[in-house]
PDB file of N, CA and C in Angstrom:
ATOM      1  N   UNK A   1      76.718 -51.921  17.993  1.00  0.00           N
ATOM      2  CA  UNK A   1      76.069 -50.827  17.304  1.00  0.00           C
ATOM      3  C   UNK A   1      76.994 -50.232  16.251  1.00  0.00           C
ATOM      4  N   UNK A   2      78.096 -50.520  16.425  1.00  0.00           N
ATOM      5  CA  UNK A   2      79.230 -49.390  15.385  1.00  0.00           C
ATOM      6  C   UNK A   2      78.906 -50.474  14.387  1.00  0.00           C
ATOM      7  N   UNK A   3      78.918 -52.147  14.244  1.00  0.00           N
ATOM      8  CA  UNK A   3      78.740 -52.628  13.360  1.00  0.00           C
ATOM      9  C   UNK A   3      77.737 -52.245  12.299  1.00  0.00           C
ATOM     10  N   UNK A   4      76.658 -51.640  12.684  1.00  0.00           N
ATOM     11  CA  UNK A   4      75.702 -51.373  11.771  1.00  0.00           C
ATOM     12  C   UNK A   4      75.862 -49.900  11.044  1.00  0.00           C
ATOM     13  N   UNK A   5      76.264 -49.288  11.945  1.00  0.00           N
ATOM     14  CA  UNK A   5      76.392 -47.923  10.826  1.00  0.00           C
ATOM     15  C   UNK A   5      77.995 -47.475  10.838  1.00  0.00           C
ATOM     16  N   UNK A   6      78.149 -46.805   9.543  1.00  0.00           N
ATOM     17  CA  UNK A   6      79.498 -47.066   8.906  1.00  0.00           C
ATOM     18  C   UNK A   6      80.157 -45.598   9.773  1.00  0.00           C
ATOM     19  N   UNK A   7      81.167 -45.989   9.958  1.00  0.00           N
ATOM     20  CA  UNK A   7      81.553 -45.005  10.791  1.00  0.00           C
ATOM     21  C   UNK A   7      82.048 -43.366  10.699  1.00  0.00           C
ATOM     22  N   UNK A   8      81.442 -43.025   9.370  1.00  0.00           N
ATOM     23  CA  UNK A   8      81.235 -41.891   8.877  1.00  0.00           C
ATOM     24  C   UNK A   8      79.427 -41.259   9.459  1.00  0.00           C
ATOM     25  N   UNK A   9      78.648 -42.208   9.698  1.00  0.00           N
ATOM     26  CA  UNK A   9      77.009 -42.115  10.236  1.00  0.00           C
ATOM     27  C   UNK A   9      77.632 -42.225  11.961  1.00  0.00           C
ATOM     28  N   UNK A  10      77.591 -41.389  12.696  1.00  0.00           N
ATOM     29  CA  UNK A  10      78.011 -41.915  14.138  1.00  0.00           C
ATOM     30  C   UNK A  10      77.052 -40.594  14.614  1.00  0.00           C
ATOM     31  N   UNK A  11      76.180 -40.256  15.467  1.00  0.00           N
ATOM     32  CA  UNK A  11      75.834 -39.172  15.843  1.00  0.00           C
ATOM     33  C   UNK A  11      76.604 -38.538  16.966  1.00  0.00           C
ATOM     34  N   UNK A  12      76.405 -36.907  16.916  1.00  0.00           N
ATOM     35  CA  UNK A  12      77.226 -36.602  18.398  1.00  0.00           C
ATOM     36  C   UNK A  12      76.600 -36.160  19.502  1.00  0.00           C
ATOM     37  N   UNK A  13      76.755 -36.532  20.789  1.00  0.00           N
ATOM     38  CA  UNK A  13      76.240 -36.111  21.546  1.00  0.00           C
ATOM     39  C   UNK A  13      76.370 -34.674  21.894  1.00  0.00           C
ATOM     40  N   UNK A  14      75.137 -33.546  22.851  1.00  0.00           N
ATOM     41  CA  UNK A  14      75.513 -32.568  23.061  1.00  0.00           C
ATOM     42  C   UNK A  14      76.681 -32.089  23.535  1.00  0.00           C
ATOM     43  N   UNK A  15      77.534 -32.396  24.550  1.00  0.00           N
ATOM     44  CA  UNK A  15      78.718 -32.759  25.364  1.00  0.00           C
ATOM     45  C   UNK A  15      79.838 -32.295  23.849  1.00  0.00           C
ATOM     46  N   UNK A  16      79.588 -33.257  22.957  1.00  0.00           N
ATOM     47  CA  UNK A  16      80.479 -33.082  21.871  1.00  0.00           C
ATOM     48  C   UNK A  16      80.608 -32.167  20.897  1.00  0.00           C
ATOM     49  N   UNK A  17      79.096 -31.584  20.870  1.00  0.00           N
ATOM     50  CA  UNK A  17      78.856 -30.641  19.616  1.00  0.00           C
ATOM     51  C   UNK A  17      79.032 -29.233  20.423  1.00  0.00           C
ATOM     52  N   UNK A  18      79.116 -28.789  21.950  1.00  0.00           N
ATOM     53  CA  UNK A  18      79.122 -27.588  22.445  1.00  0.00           C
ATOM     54  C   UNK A  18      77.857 -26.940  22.873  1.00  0.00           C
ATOM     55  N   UNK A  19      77.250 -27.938  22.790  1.00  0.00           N
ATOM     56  CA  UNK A  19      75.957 -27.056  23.163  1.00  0.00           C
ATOM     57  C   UNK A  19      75.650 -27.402  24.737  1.00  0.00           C
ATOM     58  N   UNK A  20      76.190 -27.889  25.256  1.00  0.00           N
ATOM     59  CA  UNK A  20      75.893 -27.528  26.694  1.00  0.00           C
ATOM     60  C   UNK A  20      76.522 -26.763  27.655  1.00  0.00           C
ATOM     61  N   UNK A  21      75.867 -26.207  28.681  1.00  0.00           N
ATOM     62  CA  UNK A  21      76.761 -24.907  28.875  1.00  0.00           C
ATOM     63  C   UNK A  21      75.734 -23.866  29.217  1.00  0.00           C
ATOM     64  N   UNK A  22      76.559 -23.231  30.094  1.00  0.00           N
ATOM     65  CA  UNK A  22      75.784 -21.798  30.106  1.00  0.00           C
ATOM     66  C   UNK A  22      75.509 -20.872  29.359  1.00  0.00           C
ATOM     67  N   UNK A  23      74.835 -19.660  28.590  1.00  0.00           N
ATOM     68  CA  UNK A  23      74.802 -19.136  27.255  1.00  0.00           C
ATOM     69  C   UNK A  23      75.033 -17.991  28.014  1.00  0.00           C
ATOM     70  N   UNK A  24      76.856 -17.405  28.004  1.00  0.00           N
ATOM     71  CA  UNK A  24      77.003 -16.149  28.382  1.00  0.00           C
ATOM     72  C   UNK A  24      77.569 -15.738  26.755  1.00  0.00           C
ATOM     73  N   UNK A  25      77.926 -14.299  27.167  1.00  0.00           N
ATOM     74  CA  UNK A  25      78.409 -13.419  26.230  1.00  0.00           C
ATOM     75  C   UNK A  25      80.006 -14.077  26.222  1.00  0.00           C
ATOM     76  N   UNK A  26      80.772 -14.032  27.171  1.00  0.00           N
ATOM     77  CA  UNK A  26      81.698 -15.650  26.431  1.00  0.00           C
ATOM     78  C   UNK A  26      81.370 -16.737  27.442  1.00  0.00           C
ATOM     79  N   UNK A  27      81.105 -17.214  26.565  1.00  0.00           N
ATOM     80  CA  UNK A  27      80.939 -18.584  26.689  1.00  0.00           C
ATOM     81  C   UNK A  27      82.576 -19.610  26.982  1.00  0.00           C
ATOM     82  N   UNK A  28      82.289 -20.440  27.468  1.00  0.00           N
ATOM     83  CA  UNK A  28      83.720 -21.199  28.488  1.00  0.00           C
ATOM     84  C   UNK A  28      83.947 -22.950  27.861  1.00  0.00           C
ATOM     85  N   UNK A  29      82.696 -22.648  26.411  1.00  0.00           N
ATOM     86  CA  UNK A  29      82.829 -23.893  25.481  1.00  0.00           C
ATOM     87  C   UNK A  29      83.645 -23.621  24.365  1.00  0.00           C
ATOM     88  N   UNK A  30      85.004 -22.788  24.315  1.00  0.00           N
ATOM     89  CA  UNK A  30      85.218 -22.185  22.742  1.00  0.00           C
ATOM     90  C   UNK A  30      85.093 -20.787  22.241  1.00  0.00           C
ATOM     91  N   UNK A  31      84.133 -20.142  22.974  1.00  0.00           N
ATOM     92  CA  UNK A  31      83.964 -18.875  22.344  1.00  0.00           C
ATOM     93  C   UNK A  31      83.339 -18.541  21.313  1.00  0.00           C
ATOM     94  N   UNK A  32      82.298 -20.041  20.740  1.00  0.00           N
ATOM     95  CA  UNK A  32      81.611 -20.085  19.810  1.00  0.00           C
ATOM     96  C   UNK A  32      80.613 -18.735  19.926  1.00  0.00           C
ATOM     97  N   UNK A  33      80.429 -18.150  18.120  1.00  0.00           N
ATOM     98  CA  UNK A  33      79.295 -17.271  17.979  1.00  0.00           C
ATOM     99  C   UNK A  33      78.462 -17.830  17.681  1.00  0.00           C
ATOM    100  N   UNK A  34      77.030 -17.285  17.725  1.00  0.00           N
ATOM    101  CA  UNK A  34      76.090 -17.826  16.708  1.00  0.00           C
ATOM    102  C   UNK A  34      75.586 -18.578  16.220  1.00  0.00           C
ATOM    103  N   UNK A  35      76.377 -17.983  15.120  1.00  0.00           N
ATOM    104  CA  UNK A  35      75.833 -18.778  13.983  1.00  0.00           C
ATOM    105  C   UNK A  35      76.849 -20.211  13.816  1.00  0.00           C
ATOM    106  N   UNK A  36      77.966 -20.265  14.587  1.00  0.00           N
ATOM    107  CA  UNK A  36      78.748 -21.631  14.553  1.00  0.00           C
ATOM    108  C   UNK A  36      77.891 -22.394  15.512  1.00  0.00           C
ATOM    109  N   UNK A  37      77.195 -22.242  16.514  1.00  0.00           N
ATOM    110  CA  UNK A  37      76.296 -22.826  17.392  1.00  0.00           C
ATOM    111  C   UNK A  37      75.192 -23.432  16.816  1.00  0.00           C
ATOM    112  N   UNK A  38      74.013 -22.613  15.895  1.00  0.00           N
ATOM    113  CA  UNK A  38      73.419 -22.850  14.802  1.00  0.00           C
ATOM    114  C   UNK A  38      73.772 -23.772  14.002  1.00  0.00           C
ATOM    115  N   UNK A  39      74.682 -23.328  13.259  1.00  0.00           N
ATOM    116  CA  UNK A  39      75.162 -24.180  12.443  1.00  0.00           C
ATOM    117  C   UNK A  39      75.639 -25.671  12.865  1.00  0.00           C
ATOM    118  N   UNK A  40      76.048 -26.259  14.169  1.00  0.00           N
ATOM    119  CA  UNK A  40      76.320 -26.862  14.585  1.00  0.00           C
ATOM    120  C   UNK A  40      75.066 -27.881  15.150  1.00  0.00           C
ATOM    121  N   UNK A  41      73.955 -27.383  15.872  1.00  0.00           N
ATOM    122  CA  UNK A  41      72.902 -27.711  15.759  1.00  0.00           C
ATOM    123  C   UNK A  41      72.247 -28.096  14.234  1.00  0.00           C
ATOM    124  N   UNK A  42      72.197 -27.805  13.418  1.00  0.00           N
ATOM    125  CA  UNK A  42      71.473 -28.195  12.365  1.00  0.00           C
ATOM    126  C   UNK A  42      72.338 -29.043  11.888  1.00  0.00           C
ATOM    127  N   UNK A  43      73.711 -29.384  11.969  1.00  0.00           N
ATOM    128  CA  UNK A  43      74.197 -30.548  11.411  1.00  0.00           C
ATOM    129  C   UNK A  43      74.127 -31.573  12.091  1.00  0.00           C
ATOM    130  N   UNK A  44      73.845 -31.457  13.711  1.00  0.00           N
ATOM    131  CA  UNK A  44      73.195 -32.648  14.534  1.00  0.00           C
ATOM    132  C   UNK A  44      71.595 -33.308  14.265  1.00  0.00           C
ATOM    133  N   UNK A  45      70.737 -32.132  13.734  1.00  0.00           N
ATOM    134  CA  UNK A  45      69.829 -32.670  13.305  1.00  0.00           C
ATOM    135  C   UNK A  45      69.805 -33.335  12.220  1.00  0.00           C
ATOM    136  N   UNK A  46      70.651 -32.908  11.434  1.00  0.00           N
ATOM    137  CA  UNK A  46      71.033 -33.229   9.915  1.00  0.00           C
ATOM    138  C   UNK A  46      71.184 -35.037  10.174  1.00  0.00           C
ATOM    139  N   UNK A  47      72.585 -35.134  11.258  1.00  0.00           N
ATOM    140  CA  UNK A  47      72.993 -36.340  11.793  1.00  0.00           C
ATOM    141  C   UNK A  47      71.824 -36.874  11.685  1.00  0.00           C
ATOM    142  N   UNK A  48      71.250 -37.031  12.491  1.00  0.00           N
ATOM    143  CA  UNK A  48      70.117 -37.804  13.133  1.00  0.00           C
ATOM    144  C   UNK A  48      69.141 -38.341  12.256  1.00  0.00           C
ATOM    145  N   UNK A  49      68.672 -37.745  11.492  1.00  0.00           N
ATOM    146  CA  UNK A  49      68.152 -37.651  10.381  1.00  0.00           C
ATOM    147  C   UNK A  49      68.417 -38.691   9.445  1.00  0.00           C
ATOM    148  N   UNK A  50      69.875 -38.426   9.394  1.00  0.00           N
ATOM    149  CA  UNK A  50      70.615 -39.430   8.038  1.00  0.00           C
ATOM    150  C   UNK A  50      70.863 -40.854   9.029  1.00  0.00           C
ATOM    151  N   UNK A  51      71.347 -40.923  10.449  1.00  0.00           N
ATOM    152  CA  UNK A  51      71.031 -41.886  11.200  1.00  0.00           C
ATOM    153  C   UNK A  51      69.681 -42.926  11.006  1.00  0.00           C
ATOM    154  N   UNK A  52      68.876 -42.144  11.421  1.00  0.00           N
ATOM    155  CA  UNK A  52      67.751 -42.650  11.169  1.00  0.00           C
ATOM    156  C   UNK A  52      66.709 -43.276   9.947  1.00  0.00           C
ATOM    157  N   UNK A  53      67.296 -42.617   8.900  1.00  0.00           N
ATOM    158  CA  UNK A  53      67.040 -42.675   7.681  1.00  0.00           C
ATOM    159  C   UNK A  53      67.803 -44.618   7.082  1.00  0.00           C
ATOM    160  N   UNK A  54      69.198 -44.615   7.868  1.00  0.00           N
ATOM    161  CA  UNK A  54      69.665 -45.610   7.342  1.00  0.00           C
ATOM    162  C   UNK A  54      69.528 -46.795   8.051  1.00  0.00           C
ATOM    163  N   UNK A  55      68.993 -46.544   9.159  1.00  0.00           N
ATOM    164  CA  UNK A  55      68.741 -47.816   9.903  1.00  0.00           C
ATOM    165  C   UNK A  55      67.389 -48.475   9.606  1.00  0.00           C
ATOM    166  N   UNK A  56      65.852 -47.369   9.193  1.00  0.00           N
ATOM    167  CA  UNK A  56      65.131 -47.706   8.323  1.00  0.00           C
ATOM    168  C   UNK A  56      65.305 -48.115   6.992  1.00  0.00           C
ATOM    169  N   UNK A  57      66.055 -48.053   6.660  1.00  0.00           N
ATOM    170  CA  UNK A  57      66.571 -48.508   5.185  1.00  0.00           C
ATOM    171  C   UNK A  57      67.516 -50.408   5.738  1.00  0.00           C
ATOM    172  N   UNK A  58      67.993 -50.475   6.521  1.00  0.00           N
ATOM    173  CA  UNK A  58      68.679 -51.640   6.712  1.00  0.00           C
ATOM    174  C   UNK A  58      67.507 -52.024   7.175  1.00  0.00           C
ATOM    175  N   UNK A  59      66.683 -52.073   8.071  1.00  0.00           N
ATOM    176  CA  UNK A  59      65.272 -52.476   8.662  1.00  0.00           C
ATOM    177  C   UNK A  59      64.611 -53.126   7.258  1.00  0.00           C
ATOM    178  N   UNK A  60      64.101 -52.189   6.305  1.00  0.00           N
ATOM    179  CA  UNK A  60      63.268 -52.734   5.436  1.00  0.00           C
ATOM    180  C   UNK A  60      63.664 -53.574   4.202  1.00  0.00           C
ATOM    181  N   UNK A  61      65.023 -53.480   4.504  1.00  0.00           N
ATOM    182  CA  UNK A  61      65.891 -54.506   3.378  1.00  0.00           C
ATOM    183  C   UNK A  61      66.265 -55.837   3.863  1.00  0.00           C
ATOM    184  N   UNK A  62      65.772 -55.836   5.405  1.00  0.00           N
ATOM    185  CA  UNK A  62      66.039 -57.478   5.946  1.00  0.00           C
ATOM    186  C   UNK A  62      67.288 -57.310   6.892  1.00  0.00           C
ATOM    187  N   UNK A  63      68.300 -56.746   6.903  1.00  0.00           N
ATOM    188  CA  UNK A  63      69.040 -57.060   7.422  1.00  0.00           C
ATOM    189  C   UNK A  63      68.556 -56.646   8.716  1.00  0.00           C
ATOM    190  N   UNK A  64      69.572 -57.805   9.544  1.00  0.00           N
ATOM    191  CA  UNK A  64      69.574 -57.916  11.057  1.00  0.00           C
ATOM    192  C   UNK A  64      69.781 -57.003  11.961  1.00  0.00           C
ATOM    193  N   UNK A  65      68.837 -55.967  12.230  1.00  0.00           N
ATOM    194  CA  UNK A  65      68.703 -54.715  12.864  1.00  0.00           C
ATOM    195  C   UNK A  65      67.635 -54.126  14.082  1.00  0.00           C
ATOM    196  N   UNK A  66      68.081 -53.574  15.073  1.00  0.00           N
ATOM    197  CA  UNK A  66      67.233 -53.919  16.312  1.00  0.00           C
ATOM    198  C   UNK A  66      65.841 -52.884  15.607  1.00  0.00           C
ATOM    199  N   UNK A  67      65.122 -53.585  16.143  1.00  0.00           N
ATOM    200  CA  UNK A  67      63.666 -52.927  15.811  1.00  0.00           C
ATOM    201  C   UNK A  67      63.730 -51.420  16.619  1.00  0.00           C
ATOM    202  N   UNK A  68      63.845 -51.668  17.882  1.00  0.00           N
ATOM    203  CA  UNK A  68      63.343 -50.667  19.103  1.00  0.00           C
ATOM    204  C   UNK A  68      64.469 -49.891  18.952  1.00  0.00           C
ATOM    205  N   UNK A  69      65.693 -49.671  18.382  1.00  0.00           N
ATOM    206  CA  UNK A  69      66.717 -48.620  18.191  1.00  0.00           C
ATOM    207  C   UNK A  69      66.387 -48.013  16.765  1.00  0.00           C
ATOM    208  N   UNK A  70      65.723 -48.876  15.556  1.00  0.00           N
ATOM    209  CA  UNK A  70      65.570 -48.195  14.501  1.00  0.00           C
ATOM    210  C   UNK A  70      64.304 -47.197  14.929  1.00  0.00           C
ATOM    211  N   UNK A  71      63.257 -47.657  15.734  1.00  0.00           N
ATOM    212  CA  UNK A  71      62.346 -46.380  16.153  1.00  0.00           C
ATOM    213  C   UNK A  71      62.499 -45.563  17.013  1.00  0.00           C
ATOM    214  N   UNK A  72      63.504 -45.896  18.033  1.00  0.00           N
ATOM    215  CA  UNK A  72      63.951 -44.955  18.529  1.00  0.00           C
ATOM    216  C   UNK A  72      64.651 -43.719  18.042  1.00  0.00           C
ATOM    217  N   UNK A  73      65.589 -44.252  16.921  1.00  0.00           N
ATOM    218  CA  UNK A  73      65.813 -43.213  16.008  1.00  0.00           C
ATOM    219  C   UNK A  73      65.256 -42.311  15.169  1.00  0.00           C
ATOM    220  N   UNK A  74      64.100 -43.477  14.683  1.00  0.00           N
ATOM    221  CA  UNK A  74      63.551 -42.178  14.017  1.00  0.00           C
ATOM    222  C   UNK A  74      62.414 -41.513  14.788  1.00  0.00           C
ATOM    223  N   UNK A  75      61.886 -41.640  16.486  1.00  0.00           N
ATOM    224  CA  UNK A  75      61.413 -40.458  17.069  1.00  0.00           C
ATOM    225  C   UNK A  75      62.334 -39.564  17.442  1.00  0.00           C
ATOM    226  N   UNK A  76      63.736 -39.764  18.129  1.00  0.00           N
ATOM    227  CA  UNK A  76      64.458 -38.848  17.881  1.00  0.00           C
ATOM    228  C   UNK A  76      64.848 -37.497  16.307  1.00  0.00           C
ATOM    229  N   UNK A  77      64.627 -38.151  15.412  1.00  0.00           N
ATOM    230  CA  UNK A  77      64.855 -37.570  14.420  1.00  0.00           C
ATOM    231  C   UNK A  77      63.668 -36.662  14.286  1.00  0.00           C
ATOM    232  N   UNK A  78      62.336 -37.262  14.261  1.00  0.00           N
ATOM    233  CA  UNK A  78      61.465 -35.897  14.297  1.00  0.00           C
ATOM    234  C   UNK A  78      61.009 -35.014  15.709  1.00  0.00           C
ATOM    235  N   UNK A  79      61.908 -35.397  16.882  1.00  0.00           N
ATOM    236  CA  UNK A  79      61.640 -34.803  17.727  1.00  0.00           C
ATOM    237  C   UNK A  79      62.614 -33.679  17.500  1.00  0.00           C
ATOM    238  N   UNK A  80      63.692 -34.092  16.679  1.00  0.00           N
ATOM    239  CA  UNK A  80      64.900 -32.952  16.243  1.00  0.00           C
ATOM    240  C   UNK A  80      64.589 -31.982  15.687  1.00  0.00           C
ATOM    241  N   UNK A  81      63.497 -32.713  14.244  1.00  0.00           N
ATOM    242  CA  UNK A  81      63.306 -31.652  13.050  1.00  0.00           C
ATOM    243  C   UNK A  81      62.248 -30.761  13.899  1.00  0.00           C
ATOM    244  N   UNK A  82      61.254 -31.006  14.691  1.00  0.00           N
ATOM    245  CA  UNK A  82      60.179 -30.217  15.492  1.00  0.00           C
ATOM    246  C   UNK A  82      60.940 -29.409  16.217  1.00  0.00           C
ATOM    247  N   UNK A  83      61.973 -29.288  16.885  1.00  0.00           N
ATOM    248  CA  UNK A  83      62.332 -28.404  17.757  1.00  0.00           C
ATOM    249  C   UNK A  83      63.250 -27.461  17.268  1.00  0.00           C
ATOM    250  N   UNK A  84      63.736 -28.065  15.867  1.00  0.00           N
ATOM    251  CA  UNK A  84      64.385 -26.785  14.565  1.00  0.00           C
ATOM    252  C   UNK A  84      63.409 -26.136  14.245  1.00  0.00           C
ATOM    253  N   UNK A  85      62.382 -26.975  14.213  1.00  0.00           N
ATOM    254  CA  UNK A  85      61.458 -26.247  13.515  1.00  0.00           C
ATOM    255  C   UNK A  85      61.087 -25.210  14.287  1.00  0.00           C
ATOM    256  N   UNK A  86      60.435 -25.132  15.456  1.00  0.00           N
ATOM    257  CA  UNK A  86      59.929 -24.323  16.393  1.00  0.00           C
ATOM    258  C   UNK A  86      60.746 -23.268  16.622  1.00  0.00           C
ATOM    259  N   UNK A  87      62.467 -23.670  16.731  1.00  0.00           N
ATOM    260  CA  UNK A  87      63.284 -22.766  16.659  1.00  0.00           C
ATOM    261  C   UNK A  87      63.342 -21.564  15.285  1.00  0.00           C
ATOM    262  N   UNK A  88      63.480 -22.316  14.095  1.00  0.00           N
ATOM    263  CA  UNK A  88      63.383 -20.781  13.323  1.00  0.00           C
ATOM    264  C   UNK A  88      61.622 -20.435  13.541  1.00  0.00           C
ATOM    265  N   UNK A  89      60.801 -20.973  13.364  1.00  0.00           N
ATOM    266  CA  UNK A  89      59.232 -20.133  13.931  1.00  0.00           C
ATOM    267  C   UNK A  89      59.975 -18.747  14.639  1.00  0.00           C
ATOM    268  N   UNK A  90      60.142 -18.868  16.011  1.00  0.00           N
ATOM    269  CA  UNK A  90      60.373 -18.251  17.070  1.00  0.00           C
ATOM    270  C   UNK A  90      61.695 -17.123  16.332  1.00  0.00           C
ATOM    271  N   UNK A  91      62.432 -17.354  16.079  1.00  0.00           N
ATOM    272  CA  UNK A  91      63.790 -16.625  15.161  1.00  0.00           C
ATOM    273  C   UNK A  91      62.857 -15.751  14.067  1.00  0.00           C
ATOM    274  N   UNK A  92      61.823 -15.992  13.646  1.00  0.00           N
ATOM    275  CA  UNK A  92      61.426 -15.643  12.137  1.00  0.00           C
ATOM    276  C   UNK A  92      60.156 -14.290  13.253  1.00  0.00           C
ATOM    277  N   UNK A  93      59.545 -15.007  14.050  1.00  0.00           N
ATOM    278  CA  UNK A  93      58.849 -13.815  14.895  1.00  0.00           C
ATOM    279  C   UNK A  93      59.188 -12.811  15.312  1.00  0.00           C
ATOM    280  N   UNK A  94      60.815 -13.345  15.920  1.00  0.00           N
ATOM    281  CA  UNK A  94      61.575 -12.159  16.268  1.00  0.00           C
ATOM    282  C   UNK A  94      62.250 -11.278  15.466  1.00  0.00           C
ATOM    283  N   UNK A  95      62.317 -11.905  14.311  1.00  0.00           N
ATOM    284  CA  UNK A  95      62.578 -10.522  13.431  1.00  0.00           C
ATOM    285  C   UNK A  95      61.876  -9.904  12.915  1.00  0.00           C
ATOM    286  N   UNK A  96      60.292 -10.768  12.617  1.00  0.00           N
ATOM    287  CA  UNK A  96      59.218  -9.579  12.024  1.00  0.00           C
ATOM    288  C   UNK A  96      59.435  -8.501  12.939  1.00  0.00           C
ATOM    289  N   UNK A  97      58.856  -9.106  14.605  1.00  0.00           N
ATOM    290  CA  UNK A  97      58.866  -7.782  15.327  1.00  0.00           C
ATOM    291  C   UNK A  97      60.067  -6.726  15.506  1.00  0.00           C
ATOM    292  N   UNK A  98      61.295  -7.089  15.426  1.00  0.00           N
ATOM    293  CA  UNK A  98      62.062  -6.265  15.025  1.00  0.00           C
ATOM    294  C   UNK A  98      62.358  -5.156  13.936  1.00  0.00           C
ATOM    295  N   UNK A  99      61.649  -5.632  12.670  1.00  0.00           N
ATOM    296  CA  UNK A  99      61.755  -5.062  11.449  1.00  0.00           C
ATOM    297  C   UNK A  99      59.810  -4.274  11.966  1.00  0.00           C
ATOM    298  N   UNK A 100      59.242  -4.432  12.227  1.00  0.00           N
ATOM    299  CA  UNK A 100      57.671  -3.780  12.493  1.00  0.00           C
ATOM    300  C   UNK A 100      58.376  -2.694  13.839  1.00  0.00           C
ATOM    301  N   UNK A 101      59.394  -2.673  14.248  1.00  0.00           N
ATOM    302  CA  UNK A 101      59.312  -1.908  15.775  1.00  0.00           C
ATOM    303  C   UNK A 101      59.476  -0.324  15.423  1.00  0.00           C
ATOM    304  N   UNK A 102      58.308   0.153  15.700  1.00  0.00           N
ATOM    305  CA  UNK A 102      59.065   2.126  15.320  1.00  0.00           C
ATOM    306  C   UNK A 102      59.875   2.508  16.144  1.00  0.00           C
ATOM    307  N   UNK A 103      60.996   2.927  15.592  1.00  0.00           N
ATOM    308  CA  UNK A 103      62.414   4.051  16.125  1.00  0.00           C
ATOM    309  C   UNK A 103      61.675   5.420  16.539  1.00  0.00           C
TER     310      UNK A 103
END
């Protein structure tokens, strides 16, 4: 598998990016805030994305590439972008109602 994507394209697992874990006020992964958590998440989706993107691209150019990992990738990839997605939805609700709440 490393043969096919250049080893700048490698995705990371959760384990690697910090996101697993209990979500206390400190946290025992780093001490990550936020928005480094966030931010960290959207560059895994980002990953995945560009993963997926290039293995369909080696797929439709011929080269010798497993079928069932290039679609596996790319349902992973929109199972990624759907659950970003859902995530700011839910982020964007919670601040209307925050900004609508009378003091």
């Amino acid at each position: 598998m490393n043969k096919i994507l250049p080893p700048t394209i490698q995705r990371m697992t959760a384990a690697d990016s910090g996101l697993t874990g209990s979500i206390s006020p400190t946290n025992k992964t780093g001490d990550k805030n936020f928005s480094e958590v966030l931010e960290n998440a959207i560059q895994d989706v980002d990953m995945s994305h560009r993963v997926s993107d290039k293995k369909l691209e080696m797929l439709v150019s011929g080269e010798d590439v497993d079928i069932h990992g290039t679609m596996i990738a790319l349902q992973e990839a929109d199972i990624s972008i759907r659950t970003m997605s859902a995530f700011r939805d839910k982020i964007t609700d919670a601040y209307k109602n925050l900004i609508n709440m009378a003091i």
